[in-house]
C-alpha atoms as a PDB file:
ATOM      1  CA  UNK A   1       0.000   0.000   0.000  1.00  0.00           C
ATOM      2  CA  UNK A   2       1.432   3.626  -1.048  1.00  0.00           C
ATOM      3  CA  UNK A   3       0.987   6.356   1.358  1.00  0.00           C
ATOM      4  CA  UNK A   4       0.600  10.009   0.691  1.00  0.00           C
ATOM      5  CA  UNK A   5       3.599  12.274   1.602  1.00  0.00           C
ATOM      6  CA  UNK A   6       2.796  14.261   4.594  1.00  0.00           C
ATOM      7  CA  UNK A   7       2.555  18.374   3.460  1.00  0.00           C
ATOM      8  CA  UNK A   8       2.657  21.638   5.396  1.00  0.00           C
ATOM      9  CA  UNK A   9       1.335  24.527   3.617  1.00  0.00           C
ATOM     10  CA  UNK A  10       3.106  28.008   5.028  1.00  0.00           C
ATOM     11  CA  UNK A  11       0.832  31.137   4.395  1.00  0.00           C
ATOM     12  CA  UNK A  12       3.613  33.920   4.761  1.00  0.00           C
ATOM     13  CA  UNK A  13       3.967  37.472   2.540  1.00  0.00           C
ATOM     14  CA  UNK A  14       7.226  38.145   4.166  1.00  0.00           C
ATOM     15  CA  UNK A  15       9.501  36.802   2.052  1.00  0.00           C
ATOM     16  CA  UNK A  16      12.473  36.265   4.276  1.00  0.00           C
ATOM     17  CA  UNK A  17      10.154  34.765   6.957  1.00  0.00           C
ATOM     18  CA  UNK A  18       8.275  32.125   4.386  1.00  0.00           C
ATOM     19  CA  UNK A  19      12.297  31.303   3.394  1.00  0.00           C
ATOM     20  CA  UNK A  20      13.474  30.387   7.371  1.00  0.00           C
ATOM     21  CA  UNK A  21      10.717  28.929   7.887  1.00  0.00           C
ATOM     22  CA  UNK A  22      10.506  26.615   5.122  1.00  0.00           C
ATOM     23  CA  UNK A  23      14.450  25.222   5.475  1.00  0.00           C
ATOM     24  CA  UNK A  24      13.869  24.889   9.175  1.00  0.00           C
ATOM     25  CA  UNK A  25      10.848  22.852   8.647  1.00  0.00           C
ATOM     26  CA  UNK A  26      12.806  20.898   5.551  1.00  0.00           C
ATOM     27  CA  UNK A  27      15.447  20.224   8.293  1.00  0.00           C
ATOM     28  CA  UNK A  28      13.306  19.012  10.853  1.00  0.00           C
ATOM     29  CA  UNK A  29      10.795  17.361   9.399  1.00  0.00           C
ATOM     30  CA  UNK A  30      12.725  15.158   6.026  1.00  0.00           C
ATOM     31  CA  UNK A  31      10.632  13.873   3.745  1.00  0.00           C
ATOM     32  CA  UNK A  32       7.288  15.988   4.453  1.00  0.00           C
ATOM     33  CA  UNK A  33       6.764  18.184   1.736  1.00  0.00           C
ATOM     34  CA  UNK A  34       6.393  21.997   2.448  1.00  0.00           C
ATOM     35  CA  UNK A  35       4.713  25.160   0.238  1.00  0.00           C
ATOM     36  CA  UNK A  36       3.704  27.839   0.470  1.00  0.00           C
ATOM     37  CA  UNK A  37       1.834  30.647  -1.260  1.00  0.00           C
ATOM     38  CA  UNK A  38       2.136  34.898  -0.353  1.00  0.00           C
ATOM     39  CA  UNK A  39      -1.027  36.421  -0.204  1.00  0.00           C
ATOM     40  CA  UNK A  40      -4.615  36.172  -0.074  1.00  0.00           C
ATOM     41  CA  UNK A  41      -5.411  36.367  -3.578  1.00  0.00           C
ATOM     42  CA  UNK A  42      -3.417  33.626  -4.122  1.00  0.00           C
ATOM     43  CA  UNK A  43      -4.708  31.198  -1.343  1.00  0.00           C
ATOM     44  CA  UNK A  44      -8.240  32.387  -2.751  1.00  0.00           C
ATOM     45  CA  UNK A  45      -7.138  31.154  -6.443  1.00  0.00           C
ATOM     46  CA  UNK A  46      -5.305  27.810  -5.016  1.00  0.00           C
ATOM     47  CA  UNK A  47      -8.227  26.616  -2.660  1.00  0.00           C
ATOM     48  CA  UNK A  48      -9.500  24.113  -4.787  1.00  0.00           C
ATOM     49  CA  UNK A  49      -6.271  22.362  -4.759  1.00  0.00           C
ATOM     50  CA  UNK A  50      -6.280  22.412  -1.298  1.00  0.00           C
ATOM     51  CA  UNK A  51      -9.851  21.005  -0.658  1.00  0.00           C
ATOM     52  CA  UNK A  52      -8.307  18.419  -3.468  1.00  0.00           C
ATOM     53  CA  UNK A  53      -5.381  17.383  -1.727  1.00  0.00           C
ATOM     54  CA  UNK A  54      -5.533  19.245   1.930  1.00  0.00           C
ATOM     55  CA  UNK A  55      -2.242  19.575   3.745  1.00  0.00           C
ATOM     56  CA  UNK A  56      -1.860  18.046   6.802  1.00  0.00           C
ATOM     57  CA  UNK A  57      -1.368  21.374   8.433  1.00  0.00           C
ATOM     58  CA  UNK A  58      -1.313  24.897   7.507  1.00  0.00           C
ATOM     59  CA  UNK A  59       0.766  27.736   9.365  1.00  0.00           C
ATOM     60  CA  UNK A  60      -0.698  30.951   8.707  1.00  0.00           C
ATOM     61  CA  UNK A  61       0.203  34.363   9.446  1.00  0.00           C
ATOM     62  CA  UNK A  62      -2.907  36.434  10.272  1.00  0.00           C
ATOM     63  CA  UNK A  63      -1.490  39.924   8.414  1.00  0.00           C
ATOM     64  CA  UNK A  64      -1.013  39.236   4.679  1.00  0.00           C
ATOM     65  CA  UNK A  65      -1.294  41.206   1.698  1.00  0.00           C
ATOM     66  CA  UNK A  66      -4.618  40.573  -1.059  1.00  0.00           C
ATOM     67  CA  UNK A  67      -1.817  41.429  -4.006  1.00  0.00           C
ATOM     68  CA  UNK A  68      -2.936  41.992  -7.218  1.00  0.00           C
ATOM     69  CA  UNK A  69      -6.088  40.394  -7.698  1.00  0.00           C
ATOM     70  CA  UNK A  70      -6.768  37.712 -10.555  1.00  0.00           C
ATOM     71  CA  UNK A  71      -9.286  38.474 -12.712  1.00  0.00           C
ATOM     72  CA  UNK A  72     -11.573  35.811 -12.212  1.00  0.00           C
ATOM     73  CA  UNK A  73     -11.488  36.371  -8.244  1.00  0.00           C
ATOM     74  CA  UNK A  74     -13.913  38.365  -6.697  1.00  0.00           C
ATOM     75  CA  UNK A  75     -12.540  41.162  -3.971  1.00  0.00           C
ATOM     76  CA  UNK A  76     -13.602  40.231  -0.526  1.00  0.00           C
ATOM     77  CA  UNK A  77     -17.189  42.139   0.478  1.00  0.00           C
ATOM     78  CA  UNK A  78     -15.298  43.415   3.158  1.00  0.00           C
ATOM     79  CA  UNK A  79     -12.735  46.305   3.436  1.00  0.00           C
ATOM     80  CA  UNK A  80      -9.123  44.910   2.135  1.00  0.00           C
ATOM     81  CA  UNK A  81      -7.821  45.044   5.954  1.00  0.00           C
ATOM     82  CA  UNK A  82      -4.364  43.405   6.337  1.00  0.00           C
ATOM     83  CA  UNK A  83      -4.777  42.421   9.421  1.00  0.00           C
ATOM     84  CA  UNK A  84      -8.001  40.449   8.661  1.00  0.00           C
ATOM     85  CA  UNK A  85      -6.567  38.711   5.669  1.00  0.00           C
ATOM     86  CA  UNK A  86      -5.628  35.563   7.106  1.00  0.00           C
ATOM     87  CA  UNK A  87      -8.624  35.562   9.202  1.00  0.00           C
ATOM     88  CA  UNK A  88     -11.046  35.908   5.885  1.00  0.00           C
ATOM     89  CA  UNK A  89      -8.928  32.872   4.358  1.00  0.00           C
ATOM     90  CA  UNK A  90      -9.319  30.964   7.921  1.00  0.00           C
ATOM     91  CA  UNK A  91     -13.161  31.670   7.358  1.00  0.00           C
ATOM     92  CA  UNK A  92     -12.983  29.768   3.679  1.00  0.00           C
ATOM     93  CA  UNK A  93     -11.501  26.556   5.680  1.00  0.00           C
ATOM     94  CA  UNK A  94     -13.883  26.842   8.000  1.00  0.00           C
ATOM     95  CA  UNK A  95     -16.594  26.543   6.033  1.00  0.00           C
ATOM     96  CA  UNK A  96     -15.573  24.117   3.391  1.00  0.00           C
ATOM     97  CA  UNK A  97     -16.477  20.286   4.665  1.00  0.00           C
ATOM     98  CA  UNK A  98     -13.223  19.208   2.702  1.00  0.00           C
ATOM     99  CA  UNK A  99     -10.991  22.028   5.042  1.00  0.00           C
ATOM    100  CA  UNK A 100     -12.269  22.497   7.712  1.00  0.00           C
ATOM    101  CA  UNK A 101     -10.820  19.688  10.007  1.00  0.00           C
ATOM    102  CA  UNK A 102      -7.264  21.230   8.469  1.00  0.00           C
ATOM    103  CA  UNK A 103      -5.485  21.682  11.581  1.00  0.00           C
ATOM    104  CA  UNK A 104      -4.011  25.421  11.338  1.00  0.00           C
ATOM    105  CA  UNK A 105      -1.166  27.290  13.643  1.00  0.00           C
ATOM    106  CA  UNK A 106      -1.926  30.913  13.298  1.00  0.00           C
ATOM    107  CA  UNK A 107       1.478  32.614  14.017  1.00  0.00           C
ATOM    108  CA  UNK A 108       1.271  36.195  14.162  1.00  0.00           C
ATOM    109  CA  UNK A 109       2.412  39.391  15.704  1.00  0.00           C
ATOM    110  CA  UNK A 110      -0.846  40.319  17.043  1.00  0.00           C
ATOM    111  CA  UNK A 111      -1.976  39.029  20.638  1.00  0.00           C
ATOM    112  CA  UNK A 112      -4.460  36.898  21.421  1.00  0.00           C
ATOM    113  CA  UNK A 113      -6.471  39.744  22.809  1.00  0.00           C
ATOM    114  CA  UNK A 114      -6.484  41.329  19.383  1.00  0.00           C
ATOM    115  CA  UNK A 115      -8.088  38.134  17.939  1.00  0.00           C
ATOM    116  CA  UNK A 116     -10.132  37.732  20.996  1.00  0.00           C
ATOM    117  CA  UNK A 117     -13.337  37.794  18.471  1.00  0.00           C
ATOM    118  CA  UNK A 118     -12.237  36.331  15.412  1.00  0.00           C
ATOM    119  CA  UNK A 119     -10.922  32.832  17.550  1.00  0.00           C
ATOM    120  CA  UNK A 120     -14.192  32.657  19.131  1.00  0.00           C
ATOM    121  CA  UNK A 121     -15.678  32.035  15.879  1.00  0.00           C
ATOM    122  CA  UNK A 122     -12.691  29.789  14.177  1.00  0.00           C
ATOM    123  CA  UNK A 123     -12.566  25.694  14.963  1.00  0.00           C
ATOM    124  CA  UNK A 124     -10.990  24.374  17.637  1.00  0.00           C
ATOM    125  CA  UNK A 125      -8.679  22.612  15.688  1.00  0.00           C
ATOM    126  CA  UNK A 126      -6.694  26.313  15.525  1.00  0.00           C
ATOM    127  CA  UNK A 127      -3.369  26.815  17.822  1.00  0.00           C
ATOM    128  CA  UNK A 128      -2.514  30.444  18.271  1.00  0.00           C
ATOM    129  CA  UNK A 129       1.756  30.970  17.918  1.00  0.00           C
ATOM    130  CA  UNK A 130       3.287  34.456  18.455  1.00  0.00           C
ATOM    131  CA  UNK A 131       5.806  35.314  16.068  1.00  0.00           C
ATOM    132  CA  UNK A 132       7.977  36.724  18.821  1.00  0.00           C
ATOM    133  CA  UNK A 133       7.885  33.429  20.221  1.00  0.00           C
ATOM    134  CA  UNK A 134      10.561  31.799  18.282  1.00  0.00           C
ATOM    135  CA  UNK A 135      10.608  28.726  16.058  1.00  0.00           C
ATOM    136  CA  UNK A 136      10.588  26.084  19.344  1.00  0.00           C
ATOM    137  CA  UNK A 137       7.467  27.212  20.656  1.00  0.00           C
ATOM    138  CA  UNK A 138       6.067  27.199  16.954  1.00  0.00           C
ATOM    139  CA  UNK A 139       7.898  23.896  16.005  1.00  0.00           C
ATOM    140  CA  UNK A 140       6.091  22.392  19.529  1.00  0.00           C
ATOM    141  CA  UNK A 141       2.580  23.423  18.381  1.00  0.00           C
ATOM    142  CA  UNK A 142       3.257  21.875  14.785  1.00  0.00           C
ATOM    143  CA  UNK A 143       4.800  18.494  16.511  1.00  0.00           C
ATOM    144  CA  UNK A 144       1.906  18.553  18.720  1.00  0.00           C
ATOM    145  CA  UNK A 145      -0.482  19.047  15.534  1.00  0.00           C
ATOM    146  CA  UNK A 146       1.011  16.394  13.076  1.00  0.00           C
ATOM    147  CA  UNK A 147       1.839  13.853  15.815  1.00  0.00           C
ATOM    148  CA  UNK A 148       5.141  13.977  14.388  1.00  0.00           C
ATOM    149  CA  UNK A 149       8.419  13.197  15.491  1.00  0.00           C
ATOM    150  CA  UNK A 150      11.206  15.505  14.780  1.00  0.00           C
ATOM    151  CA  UNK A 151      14.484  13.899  13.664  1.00  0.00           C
ATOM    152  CA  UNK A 152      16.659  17.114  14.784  1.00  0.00           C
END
């Protein structure tokens, strides 16, 4: 029997923070694939292929940028509001049957008092990280959510 390769999908617009974390994950976790896309506009345009083949976690920041939208996307109803951009794409997991058991780490600069609202209406199968943090607290809540042993 084949088995799928394990994925993590990184939602990160910072360039240089998507990079780091991407070859520390590579290093600690061989063999699981990781990708990632940059904005909201493009997790909008790749969610099908998501539903189609979910990851088995996603680590998203919470401010992202929309970008420049693709034509056959419609804008958001509401106000294009960094800081609510991952939140709106947490929303579209949410409410997709084929998503919304995705287990997601939302690591962001913004306190869990600032999200107070928006968590009370996300899944419990969300973890909240704080970028200032550091990787071991994040890399703990991603173990924790894959059941997966580092090899570090």
């Amino acid at each position: 029997m084949h088995s799928r390769q394990r994925s993590i999908l990184i939602v990160e617009d910072t360039p240089t923070q998507a990079q780091l974390l991407e070859s520390q994950l590579t290093i600690r976790y061989p063999g699981v694939h990781v990708w990632r896309i940059s904005s909201e506009s493009e997790f909008r345009e790749k969610f099908g292929a998501i539903a189609e083949a979910p990851p088995d976690s996603i680590i998203m920041d919470i401010i992202i940028k929309w970008a420049q939208p693709v034509p056959s996307l419609s804008v958001p109803s509401e106000p294009l509001n960094r800081r609510r951009a991952g939140i709106r794409c947490q929303r579209m997991l949410a409410d997709d049957l084929r998503t919304q058991n995705i287990p997601v780490i939302l690591c962001t600069v913004l306190t869990p008092e600032e999200l107070e609202d928006d968590m009370r209406e996300l899944p419990r199968n969300r973890k909240f990280v704080a970028k200032q943090d550091g990787l071991d607290t994040l890399f703990a809540a991603i173990d924790e959510t894959l059941k997966l042993t580092p090899t570090h």
